[in-house]
Protein backbone atom coordinates (compact mmCIF):
# COMPACT_ATOMS: atom_id res chain seq x y z
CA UNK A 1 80.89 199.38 84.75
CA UNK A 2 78.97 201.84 82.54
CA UNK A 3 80.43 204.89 80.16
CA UNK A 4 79.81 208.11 81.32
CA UNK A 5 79.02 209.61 77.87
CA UNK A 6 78.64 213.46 77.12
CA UNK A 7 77.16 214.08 73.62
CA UNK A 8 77.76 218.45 73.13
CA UNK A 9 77.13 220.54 70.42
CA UNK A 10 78.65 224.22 69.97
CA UNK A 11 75.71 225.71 71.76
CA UNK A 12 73.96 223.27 73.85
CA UNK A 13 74.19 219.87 75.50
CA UNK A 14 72.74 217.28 73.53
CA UNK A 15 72.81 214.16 75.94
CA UNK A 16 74.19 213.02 78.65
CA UNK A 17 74.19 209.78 80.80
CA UNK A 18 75.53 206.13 80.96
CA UNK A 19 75.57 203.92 78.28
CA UNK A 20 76.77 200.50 77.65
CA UNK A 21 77.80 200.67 74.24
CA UNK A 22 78.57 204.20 71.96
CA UNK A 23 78.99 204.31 68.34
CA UNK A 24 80.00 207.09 66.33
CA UNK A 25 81.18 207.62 62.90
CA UNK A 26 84.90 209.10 62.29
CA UNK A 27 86.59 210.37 59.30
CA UNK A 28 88.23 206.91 59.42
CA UNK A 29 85.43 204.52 59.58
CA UNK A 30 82.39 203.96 62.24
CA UNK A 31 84.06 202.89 66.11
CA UNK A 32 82.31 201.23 68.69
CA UNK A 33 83.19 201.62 72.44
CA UNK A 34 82.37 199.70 75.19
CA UNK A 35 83.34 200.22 79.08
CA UNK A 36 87.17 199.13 79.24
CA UNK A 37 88.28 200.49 75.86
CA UNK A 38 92.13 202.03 75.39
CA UNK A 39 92.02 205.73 74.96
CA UNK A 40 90.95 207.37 71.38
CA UNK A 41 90.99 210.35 69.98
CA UNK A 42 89.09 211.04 66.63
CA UNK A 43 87.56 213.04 64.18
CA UNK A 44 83.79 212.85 63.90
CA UNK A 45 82.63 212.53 60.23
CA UNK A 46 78.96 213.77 59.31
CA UNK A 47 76.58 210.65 60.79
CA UNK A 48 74.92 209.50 63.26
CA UNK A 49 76.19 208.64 67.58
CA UNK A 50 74.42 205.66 68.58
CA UNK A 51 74.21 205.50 71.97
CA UNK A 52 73.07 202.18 74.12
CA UNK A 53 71.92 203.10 77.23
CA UNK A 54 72.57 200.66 80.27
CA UNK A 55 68.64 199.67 80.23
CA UNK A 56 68.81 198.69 76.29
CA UNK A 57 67.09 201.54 75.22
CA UNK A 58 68.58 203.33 72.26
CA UNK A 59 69.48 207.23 71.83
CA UNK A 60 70.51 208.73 68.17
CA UNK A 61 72.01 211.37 66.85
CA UNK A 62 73.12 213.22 64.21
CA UNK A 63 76.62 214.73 64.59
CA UNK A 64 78.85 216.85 62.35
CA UNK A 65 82.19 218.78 61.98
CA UNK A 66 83.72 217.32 65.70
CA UNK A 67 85.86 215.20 66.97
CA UNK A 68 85.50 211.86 70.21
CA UNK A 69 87.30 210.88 73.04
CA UNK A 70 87.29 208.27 75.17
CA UNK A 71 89.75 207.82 78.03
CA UNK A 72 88.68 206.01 81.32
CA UNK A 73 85.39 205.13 80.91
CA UNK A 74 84.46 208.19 79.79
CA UNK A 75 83.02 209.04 76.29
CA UNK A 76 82.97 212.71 74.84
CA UNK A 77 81.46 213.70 71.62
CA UNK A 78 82.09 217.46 70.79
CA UNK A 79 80.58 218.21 67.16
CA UNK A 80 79.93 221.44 65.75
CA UNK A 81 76.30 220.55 65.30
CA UNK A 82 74.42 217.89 67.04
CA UNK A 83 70.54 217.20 67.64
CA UNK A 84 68.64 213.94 68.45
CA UNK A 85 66.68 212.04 66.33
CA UNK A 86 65.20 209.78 69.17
C-alpha cells in the first residue's frame, strides 16, 4: 500500500501524490517513512523532503520552519517555506 503524502507550504501546495518511501529532516535527526509506520509527529528542521514516488522516480524539496505527520498511511509536511528542486 502506498503513502498518501501532502508536501504544503504557507501559501501554496508544493506536492502531492503517493510515494513509497518519504524522508524529511527534523530538529532531531533525518526520519524515513515507509507505508505501515506508527504515528509521528515532528518538527521539520531547514533541509531537504525526499520523496520516492511508487514508480522510483524521485521528488525533492527544500523545507523550512514546519513540522510532519504521519498517521495511517498518510504523510503531511507543513513548512513555512517549501519549493521543489526536482
Amino acid at each position: 500500500m502506498p503513502l498518501d503524502v501532502h508536501l504544503v507550504s504557507a501559501d501554496a501546495e508544493v506536492w502531492t501524490g503517493e510515494a513509497s518511501l518519504v524522508i524529511a529532516k527534523t530538529v532531531e535527526g533525518e526520519i524515513g517513512f515507509m507505508a505501515g509506520h506508527e504515528p509521528v509527529l515532528a518538527i521539520l528542521a531547514e533541509g531537504q523532503v525526499r520523496i520516492t514516488r511508487t514508480d522510483g522516480s524521485k521528488v525533492i524539496a527544500n523545507a523550512q520552519d514546519g513540522f510532519l505527520s504521519m498517521e495511517g498511511d498518510t504523510v503531511t509536511v507543513v513548512a513555512g517555506n517549501a519549493a521543489l528542486v526536482s
